[in-house]
N, C-alpha and C. Protein backbone atom coordinates (compact mmCIF):
# COMPACT_ATOMS: atom_id res chain seq x y z
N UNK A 1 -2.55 -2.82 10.31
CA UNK A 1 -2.50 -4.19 9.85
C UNK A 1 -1.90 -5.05 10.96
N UNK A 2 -2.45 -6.27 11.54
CA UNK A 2 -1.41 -7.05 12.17
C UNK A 2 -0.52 -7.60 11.89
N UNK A 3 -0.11 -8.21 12.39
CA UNK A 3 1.12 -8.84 12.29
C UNK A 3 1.00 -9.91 11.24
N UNK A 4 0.04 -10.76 11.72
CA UNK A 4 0.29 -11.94 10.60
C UNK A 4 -0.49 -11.69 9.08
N UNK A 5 -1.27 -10.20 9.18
CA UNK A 5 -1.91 -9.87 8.33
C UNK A 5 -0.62 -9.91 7.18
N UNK A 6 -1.34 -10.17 5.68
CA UNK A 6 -0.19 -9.76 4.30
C UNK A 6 -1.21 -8.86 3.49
N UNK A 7 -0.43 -8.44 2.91
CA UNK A 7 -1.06 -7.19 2.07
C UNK A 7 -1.41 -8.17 1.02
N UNK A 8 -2.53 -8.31 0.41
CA UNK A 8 -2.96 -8.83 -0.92
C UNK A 8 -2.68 -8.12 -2.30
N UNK A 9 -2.20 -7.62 -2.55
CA UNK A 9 -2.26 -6.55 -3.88
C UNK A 9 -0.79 -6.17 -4.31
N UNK A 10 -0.17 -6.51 -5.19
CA UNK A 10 1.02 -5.86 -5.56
C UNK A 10 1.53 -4.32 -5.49
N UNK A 11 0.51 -3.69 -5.00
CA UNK A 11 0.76 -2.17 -5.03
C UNK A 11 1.17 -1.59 -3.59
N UNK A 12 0.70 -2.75 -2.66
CA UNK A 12 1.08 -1.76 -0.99
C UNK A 12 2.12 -3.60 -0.49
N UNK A 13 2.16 -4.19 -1.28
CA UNK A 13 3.54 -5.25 -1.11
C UNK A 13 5.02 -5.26 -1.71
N UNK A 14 5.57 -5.83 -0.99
CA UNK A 14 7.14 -5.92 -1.93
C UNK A 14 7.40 -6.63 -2.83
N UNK A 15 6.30 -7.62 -2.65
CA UNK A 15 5.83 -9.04 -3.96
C UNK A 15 4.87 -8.86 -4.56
N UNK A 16 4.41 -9.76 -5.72
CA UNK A 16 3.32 -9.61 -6.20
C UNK A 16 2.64 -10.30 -5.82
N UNK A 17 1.32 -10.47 -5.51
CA UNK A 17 0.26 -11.44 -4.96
C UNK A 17 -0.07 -13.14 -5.67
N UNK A 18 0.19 -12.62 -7.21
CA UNK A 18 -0.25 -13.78 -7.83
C UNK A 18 1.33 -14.09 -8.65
N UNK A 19 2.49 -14.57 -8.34
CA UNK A 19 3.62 -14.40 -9.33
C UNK A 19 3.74 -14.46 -10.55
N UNK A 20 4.73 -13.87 -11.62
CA UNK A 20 4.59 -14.46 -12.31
C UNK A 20 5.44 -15.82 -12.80
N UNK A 21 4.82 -16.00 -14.25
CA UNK A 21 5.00 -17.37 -14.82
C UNK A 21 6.91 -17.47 -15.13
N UNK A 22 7.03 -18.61 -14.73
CA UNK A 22 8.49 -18.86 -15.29
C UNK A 22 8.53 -18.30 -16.35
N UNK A 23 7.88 -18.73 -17.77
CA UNK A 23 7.98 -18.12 -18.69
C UNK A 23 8.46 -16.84 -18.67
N UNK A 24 7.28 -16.39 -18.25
CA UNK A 24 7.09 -14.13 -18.77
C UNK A 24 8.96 -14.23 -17.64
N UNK A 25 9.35 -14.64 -16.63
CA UNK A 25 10.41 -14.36 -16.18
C UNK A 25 11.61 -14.54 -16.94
N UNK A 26 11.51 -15.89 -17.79
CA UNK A 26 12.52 -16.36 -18.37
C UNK A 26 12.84 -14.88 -19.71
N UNK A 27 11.50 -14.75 -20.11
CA UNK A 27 11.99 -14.00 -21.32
C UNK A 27 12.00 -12.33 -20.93
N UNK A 28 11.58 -12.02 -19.82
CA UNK A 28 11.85 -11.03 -19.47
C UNK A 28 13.59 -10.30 -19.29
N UNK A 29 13.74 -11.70 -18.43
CA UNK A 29 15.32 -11.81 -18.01
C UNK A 29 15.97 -11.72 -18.94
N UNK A 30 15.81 -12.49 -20.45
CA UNK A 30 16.66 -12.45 -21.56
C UNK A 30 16.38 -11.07 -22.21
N UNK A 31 15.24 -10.73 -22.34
CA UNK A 31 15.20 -9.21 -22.85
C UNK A 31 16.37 -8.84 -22.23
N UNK A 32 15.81 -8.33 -20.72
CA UNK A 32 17.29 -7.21 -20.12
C UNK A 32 18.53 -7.64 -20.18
N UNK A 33 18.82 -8.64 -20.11
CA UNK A 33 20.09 -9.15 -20.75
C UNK A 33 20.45 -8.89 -21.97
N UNK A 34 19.87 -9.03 -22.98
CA UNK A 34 19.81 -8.75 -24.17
C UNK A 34 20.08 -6.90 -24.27
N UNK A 35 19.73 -6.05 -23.63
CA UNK A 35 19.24 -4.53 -23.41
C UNK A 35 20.97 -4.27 -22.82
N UNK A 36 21.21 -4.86 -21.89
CA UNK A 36 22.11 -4.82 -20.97
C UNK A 36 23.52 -4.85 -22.35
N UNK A 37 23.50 -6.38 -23.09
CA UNK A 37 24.52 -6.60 -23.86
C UNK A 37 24.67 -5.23 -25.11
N UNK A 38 23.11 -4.83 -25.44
CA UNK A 38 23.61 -3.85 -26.20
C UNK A 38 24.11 -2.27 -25.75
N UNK A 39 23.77 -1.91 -24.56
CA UNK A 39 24.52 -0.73 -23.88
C UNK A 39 25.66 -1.16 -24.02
N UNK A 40 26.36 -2.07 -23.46
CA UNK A 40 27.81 -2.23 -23.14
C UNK A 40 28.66 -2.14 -24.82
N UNK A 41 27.63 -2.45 -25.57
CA UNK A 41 28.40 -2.40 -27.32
C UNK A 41 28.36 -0.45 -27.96
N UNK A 42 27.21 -0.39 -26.67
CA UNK A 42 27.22 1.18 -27.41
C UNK A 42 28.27 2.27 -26.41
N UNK A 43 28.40 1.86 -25.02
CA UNK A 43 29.52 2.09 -24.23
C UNK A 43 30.92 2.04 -25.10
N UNK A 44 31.05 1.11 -25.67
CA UNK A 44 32.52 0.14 -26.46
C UNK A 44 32.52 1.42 -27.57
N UNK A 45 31.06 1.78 -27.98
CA UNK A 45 31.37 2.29 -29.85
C UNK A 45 31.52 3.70 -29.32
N UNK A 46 31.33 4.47 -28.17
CA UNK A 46 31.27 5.79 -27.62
C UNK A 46 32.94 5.71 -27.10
N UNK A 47 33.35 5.00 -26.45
CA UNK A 47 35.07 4.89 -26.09
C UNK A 47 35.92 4.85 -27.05
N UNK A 48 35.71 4.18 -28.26
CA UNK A 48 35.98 4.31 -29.33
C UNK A 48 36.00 4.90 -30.35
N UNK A 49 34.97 6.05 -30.41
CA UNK A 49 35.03 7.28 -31.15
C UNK A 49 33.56 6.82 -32.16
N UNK A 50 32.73 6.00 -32.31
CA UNK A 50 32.49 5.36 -33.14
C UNK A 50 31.85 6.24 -34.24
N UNK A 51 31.22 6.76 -35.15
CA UNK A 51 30.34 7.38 -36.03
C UNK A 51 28.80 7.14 -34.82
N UNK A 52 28.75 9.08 -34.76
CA UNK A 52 27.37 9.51 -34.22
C UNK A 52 26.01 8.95 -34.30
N UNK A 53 26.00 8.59 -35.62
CA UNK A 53 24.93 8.11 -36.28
C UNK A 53 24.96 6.82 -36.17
N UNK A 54 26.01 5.55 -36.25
CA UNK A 54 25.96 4.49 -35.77
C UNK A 54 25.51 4.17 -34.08
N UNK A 55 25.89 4.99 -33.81
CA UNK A 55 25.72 5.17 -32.14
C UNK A 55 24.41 5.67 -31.60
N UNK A 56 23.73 6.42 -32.51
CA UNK A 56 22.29 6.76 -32.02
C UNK A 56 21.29 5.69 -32.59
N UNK A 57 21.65 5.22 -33.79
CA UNK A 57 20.74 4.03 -34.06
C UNK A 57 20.73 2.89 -32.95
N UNK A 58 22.01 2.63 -32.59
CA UNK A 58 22.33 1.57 -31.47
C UNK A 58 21.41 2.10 -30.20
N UNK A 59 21.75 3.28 -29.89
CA UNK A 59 20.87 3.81 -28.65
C UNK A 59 18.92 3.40 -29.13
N UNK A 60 18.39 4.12 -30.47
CA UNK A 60 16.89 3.42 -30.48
C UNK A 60 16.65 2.21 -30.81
N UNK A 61 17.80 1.34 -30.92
CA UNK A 61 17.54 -0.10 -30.60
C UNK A 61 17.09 -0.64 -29.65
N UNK A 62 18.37 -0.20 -28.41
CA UNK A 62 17.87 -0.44 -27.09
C UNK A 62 16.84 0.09 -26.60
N UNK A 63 16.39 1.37 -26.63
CA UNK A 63 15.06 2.05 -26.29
C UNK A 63 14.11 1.31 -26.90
N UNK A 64 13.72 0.73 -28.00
CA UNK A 64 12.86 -0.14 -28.28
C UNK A 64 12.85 -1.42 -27.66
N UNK A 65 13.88 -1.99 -27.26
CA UNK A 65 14.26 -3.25 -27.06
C UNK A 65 13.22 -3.06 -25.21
N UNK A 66 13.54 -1.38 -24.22
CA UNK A 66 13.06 -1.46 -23.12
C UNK A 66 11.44 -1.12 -23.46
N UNK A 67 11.21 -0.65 -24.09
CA UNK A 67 9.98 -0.82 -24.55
C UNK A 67 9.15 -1.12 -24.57
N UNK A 68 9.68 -2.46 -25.44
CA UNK A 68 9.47 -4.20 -25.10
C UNK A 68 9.20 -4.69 -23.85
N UNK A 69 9.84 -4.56 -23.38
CA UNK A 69 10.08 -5.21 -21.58
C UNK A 69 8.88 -4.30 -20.96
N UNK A 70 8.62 -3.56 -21.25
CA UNK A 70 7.94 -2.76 -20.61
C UNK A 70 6.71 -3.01 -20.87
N UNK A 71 6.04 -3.37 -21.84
CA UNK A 71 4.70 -3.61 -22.32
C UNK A 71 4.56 -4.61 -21.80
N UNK A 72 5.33 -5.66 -21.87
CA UNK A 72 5.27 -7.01 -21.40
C UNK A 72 5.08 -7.08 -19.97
N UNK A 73 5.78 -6.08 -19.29
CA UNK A 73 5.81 -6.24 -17.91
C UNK A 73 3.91 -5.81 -17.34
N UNK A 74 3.80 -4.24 -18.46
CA UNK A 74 2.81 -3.51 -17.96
C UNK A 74 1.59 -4.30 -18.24
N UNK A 75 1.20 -5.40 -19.29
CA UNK A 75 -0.13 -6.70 -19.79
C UNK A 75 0.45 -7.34 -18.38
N UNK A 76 1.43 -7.90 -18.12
CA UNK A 76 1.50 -8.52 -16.99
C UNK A 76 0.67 -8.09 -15.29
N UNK A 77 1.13 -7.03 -15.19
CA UNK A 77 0.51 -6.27 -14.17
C UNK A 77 -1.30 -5.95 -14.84
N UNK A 78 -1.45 -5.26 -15.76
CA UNK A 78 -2.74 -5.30 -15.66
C UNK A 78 -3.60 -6.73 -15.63
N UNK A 79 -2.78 -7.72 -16.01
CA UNK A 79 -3.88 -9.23 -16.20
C UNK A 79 -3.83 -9.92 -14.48
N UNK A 80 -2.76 -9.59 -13.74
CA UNK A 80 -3.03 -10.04 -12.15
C UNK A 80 -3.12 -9.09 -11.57
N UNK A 81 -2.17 -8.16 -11.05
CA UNK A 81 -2.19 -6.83 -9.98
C UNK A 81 -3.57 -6.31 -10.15
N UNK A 82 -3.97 -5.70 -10.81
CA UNK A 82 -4.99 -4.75 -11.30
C UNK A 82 -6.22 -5.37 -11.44
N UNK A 83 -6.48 -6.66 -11.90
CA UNK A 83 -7.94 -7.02 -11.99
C UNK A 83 -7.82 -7.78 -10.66
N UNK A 84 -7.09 -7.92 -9.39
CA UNK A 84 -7.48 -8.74 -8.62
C UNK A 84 -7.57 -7.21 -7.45
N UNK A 85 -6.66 -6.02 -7.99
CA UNK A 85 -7.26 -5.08 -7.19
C UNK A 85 -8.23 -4.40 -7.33
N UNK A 86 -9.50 -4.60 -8.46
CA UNK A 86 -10.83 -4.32 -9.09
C UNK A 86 -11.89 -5.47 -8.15
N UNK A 87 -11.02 -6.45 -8.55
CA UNK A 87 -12.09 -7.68 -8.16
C UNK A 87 -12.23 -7.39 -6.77
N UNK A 88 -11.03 -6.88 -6.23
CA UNK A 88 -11.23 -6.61 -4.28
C UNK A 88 -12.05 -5.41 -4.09
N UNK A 89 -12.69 -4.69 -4.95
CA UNK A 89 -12.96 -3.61 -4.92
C UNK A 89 -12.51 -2.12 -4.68
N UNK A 90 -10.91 -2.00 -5.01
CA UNK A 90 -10.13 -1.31 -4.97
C UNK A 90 -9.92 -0.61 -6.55
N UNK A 91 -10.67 0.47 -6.68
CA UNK A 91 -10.99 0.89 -8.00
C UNK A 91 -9.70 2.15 -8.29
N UNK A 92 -9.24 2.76 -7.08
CA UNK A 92 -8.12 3.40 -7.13
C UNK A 92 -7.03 2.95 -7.92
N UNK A 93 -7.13 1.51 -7.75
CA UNK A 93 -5.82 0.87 -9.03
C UNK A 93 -5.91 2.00 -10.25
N UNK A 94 -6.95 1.96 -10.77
CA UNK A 94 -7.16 3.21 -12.10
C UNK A 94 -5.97 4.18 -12.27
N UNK A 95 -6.02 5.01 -11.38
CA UNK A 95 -5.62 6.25 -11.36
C UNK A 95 -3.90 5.71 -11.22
N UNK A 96 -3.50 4.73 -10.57
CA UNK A 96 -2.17 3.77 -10.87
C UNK A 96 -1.91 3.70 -11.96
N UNK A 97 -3.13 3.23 -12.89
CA UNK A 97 -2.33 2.56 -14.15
C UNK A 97 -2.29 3.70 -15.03
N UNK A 98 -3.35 4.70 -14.73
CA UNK A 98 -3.14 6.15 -15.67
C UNK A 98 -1.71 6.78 -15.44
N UNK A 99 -1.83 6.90 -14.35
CA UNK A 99 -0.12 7.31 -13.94
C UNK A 99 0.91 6.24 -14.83
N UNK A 100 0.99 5.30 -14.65
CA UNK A 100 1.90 4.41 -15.41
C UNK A 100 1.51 4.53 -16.87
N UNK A 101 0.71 4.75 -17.53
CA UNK A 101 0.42 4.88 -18.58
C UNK A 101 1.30 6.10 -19.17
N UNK A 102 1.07 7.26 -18.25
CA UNK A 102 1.35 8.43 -18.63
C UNK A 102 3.22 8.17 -18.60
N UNK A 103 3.87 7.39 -17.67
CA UNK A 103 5.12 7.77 -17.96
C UNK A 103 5.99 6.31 -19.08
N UNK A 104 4.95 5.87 -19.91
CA UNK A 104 5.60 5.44 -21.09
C UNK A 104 4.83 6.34 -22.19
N UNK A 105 4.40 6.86 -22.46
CA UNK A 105 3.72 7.86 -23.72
C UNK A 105 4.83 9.08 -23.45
């Protein structure tokens, strides 16, 4: 690649090609914030001795809560990354998103 060449595709860059929307950022950010505030309550209820069972519900809260973030992130990537690395004729994206597929199932 030269020099002034940029990689087009979110997959061989450090950015994404097409960014995203304030939005999807704004509420992304509050998810993990949100994810973030409830570890630190389940940190608090584990220092504290809290009941097991209060404490594992708290834990598949948050696991749902990343979940969340995660689907959101992964429609995100397939609606720019992926159809603009199809549209370039880069069909290998596939076998990317199978892989990513495979490590949320």
């Amino acid at each position: 690649m030269a020099e002034n060449d940029k990689p087009t595709c979110c997959h061989c860059a450090s950015r994404k090609h097409t960014p995203r929307t304030d939005e999807l950022k704004a509420d992304v950010t509050r998810r993990i914030n949100r994810a973030v505030g409830q570890l630190n309550g389940i940190k608090v209820m584990v220092e504290e001795d809290r009941y097991c069972g209060d404490v594992l519900t708290q834990l598949a809260a948050v696991e749902s809560a990343v979940k969340a973030i995660s689907r959101e992130v992964m429609q995100d990537h397939l609606e720019t990354c992926v159809v603009e690395r199809v549209q370039a004729g880069d069909t290998e994206v596939v076998d990317e998103v199978m892989d990513l597929f495979k490590k949320f199932m």
